[in-house]
C-alpha atoms as a PDB file:
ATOM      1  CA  UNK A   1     150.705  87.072  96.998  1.00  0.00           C
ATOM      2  CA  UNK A   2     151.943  89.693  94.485  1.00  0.00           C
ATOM      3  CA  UNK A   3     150.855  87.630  91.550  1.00  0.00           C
ATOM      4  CA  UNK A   4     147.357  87.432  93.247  1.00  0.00           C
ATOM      5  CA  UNK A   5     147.524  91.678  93.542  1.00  0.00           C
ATOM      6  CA  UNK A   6     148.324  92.102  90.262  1.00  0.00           C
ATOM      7  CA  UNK A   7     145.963  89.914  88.736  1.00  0.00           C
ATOM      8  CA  UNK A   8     143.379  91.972  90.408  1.00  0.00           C
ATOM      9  CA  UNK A   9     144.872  95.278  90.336  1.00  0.00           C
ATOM     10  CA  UNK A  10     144.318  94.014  86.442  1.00  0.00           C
ATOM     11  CA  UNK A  11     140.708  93.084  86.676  1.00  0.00           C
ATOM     12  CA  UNK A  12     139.666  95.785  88.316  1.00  0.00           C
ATOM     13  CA  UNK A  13     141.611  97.868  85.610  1.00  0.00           C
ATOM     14  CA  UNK A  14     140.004  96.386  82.534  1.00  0.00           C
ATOM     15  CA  UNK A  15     136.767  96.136  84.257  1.00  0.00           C
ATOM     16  CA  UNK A  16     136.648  99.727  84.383  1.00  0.00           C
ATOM     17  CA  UNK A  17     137.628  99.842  81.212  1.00  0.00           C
ATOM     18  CA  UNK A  18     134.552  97.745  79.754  1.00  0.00           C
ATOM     19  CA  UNK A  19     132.643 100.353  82.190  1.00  0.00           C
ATOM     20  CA  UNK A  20     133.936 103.552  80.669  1.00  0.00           C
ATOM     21  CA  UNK A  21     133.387 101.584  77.148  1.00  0.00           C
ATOM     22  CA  UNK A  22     129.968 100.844  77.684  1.00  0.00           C
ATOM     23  CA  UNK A  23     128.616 104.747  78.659  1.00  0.00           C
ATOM     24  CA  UNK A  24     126.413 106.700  76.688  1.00  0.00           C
ATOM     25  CA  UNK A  25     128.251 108.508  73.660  1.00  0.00           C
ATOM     26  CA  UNK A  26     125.630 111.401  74.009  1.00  0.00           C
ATOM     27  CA  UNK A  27     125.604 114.062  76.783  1.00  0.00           C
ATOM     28  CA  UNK A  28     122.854 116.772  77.524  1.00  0.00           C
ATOM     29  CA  UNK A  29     122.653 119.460  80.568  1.00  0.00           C
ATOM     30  CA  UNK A  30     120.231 121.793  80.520  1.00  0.00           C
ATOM     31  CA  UNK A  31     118.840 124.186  83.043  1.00  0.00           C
ATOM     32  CA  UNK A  32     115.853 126.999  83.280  1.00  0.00           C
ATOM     33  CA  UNK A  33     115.316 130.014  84.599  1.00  0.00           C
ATOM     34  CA  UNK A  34     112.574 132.998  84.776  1.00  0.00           C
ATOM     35  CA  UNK A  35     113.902 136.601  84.474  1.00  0.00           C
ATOM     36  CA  UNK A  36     111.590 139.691  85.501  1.00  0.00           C
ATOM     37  CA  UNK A  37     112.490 141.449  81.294  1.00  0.00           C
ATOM     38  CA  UNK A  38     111.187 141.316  78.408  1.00  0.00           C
ATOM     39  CA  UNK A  39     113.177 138.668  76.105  1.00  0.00           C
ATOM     40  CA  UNK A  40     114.721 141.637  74.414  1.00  0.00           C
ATOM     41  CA  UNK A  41     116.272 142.670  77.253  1.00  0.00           C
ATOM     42  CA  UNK A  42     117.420 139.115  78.234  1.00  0.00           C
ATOM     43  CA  UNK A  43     118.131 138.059  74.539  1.00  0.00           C
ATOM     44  CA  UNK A  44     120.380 141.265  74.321  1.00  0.00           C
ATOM     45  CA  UNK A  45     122.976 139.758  77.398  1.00  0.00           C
ATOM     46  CA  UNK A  46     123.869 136.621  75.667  1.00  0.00           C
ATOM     47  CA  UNK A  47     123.653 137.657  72.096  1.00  0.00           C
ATOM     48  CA  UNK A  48     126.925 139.985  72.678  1.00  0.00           C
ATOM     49  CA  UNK A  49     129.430 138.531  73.337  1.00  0.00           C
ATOM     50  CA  UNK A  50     130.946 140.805  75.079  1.00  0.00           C
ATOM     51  CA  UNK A  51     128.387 141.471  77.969  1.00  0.00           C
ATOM     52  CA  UNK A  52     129.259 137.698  78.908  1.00  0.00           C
ATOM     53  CA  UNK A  53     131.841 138.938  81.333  1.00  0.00           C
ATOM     54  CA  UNK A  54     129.314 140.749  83.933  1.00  0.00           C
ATOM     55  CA  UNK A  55     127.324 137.297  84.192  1.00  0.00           C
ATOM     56  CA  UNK A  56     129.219 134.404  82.951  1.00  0.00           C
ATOM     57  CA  UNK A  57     130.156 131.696  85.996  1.00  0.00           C
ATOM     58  CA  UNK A  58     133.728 130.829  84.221  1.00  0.00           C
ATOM     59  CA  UNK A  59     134.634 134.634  84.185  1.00  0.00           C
ATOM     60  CA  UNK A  60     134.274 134.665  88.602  1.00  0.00           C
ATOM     61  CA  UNK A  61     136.153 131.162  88.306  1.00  0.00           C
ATOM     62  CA  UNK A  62     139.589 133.301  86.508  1.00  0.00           C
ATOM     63  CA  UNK A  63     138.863 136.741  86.249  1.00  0.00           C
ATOM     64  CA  UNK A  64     142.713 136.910  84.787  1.00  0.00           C
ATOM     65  CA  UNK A  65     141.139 135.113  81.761  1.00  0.00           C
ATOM     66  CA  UNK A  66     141.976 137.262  78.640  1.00  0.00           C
ATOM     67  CA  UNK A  67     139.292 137.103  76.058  1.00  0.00           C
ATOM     68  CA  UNK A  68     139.384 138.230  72.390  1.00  0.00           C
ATOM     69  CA  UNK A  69     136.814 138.755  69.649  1.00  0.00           C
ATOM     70  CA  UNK A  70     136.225 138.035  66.351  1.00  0.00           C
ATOM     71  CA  UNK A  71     134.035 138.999  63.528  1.00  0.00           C
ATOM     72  CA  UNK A  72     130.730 141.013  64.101  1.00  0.00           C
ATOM     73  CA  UNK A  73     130.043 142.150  68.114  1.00  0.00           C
ATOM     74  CA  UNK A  74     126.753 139.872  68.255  1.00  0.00           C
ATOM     75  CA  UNK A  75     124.450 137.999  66.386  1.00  0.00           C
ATOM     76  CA  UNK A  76     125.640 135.272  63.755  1.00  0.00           C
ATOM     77  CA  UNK A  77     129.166 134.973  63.330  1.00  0.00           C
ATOM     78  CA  UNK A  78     130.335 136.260  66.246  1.00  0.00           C
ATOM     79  CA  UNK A  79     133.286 134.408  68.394  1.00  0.00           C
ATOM     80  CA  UNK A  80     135.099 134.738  71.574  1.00  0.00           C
ATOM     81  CA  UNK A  81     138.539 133.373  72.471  1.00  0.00           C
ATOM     82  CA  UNK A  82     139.877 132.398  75.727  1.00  0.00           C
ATOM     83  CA  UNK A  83     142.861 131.647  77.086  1.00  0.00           C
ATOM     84  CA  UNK A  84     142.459 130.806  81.357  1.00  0.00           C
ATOM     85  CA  UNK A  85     143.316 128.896  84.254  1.00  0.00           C
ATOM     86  CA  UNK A  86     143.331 125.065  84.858  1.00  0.00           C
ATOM     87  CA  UNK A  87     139.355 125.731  85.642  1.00  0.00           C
ATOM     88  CA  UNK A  88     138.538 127.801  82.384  1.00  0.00           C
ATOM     89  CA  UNK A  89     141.119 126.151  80.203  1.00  0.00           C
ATOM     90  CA  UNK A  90     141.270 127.029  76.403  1.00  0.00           C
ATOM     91  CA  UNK A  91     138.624 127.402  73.662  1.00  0.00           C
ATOM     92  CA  UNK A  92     136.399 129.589  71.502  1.00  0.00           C
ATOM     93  CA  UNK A  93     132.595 130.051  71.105  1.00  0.00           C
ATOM     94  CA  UNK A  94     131.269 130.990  67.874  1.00  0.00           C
ATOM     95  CA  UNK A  95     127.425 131.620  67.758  1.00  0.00           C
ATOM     96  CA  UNK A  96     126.011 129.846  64.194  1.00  0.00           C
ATOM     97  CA  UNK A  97     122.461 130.819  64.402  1.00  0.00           C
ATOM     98  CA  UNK A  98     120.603 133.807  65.902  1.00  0.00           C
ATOM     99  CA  UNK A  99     116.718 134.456  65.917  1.00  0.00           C
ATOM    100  CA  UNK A 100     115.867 137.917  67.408  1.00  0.00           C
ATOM    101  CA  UNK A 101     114.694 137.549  71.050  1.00  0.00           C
ATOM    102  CA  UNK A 102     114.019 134.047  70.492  1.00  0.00           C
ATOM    103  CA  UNK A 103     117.210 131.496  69.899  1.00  0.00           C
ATOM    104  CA  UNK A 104     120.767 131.255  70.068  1.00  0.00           C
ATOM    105  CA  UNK A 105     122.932 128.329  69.046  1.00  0.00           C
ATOM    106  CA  UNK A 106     126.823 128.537  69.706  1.00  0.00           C
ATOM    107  CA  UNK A 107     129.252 126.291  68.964  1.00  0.00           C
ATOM    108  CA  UNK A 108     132.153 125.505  71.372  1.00  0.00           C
ATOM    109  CA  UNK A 109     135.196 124.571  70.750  1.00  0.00           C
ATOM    110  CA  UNK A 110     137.461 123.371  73.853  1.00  0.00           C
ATOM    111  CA  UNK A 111     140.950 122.805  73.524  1.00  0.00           C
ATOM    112  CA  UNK A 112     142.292 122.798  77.160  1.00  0.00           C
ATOM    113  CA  UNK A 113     142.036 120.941  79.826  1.00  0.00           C
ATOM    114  CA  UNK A 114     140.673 118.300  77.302  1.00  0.00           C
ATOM    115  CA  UNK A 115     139.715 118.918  73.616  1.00  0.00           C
ATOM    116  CA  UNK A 116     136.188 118.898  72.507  1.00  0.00           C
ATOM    117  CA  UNK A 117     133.713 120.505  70.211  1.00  0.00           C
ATOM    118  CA  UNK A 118     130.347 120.455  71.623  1.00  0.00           C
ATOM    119  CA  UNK A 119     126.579 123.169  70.954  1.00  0.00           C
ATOM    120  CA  UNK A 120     124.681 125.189  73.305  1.00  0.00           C
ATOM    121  CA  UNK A 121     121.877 126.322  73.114  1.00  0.00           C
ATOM    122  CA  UNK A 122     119.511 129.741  74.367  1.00  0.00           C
ATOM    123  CA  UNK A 123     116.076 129.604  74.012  1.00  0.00           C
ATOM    124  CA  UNK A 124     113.630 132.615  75.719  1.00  0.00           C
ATOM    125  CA  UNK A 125     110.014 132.185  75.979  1.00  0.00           C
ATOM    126  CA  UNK A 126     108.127 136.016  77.150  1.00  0.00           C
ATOM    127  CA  UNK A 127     105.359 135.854  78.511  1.00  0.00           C
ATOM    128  CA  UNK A 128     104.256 139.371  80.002  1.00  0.00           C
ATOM    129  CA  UNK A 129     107.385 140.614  81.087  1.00  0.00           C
ATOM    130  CA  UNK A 130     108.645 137.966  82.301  1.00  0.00           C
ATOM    131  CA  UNK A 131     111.298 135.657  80.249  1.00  0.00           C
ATOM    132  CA  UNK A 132     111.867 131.913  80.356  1.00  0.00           C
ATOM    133  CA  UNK A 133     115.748 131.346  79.291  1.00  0.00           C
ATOM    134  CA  UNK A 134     116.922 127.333  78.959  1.00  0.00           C
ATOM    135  CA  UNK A 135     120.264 127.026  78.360  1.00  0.00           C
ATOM    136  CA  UNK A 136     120.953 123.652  76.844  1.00  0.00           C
ATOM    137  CA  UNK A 137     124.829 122.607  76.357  1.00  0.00           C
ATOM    138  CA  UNK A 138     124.954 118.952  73.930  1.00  0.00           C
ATOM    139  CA  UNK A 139     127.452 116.715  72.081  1.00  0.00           C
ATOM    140  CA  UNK A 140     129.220 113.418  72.009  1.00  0.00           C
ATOM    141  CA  UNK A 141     131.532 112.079  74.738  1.00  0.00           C
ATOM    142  CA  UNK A 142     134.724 110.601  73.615  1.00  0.00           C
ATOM    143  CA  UNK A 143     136.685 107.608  75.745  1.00  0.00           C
ATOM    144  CA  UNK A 144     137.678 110.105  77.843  1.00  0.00           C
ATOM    145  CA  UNK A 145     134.707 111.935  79.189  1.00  0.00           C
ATOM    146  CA  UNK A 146     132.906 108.411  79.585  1.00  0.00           C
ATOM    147  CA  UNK A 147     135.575 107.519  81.997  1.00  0.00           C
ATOM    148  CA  UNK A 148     135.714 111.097  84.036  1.00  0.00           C
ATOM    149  CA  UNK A 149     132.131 110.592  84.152  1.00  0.00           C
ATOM    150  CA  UNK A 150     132.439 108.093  86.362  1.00  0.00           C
ATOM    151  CA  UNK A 151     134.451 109.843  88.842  1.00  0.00           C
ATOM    152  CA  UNK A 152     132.781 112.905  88.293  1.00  0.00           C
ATOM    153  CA  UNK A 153     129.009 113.884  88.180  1.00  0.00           C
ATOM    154  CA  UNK A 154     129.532 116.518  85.256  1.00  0.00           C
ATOM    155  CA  UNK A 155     125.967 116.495  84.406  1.00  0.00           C
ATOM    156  CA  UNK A 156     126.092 118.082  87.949  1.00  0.00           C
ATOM    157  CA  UNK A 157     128.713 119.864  87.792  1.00  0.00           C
ATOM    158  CA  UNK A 158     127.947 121.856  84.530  1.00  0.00           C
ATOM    159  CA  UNK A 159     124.331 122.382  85.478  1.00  0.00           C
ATOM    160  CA  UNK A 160     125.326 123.873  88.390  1.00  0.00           C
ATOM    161  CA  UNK A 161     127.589 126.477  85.872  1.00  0.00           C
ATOM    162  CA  UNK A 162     124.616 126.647  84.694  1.00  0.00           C
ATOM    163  CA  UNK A 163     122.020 127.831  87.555  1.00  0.00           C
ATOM    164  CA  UNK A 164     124.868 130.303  88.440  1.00  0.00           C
ATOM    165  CA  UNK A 165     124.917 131.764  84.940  1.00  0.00           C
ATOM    166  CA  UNK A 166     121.519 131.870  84.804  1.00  0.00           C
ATOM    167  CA  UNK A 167     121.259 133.612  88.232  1.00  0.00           C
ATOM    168  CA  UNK A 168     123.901 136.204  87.411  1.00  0.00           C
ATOM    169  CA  UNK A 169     122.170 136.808  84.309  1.00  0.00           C
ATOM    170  CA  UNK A 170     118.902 137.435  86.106  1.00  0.00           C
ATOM    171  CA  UNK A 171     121.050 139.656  88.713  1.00  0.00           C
ATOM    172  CA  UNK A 172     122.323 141.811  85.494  1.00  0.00           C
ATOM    173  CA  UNK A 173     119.385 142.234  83.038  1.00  0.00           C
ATOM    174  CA  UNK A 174     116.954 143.304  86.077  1.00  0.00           C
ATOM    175  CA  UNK A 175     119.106 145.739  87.660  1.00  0.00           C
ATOM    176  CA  UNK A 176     119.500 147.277  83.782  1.00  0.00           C
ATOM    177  CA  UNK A 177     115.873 147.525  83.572  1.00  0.00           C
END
């Protein structure tokens, strides 16, 4: 009887395995939103840095987080540094490309929970004065991240981060305007 457990205990090991193996080395999660501003105003909030504390979801999820910058306060070349809880873990963002009220493309660097370098991206589209942000985060799942992503919806997960974000960031630019 214990030969017979093990044996599957072993299959069903190595079967997820081949499982986790076999999932797509690529990730994408993107999300949109409309803000009532001009894409100055909205292009302004996630250009610096610094303003990402009043609308970021992972600064409500350790707001004992301690953040430090680098380089210029916005545009290209500008970095933040964290260092946070078990839900905010460790990394840096560095944005590498920066196109007045139009594009932002940062490039993140995660070293805790799990390590990872991965882009996102900002895009905002005015129309009148109203602004159509998509935040896009991309990049390559290792071993790893195949096999928590099938315990764990994190296309879900991080798009939800996401909507959040994008709702506090709403919340913040329109009650500056």
């Amino acid at each position: 009887m214990l030969n017979t457990i093990l044996i599957l205990v072993a299959i069903a090991v190595t079967l997820f395995f081949i499982v986790a193996a076999i999932q797509p080395s690529d990730f994408r999660v993107t999300r949109t939103g409309t803000i009532s501003a001009p894409a100055s105003a909205v292009f302004a909030q996630v250009n610096d840095l610094q303003k990402w504390e009043a609308w970021s979801p992972w600064a409500k999820l350790d707001p004992e987080a301690k953040n430090s910058f680098e380089g210029p306060t916005s545009g290209t070349g500008a970095m933040m540094r964290w260092v946070g809880n078990n839900k905010v873990g460790q990394g840096s963002m560095t944005i590498i490309e920066s196109r007045t009220d139009d594009f932002i493309r940062f490039k993140l660097e995660f070293l805790k929970p799990f390590a990872a370098t991965n882009t996102a991206e900002f895009t905002f589209n005015s129309e009148d004065d109203q602004t159509t942000v998509t935040w896009t985060m991309y990049g390559k799942n290792n071993f790893m991240a195949k096999a928590i992503g099938l315990i764990m919806n994190c296309e879900k997960m991080v798009g939800g981060q996401f909507e959040e974000g994008l709702a506090s960031l709403k919340s913040v630019v329109e009650e500056n305007m």
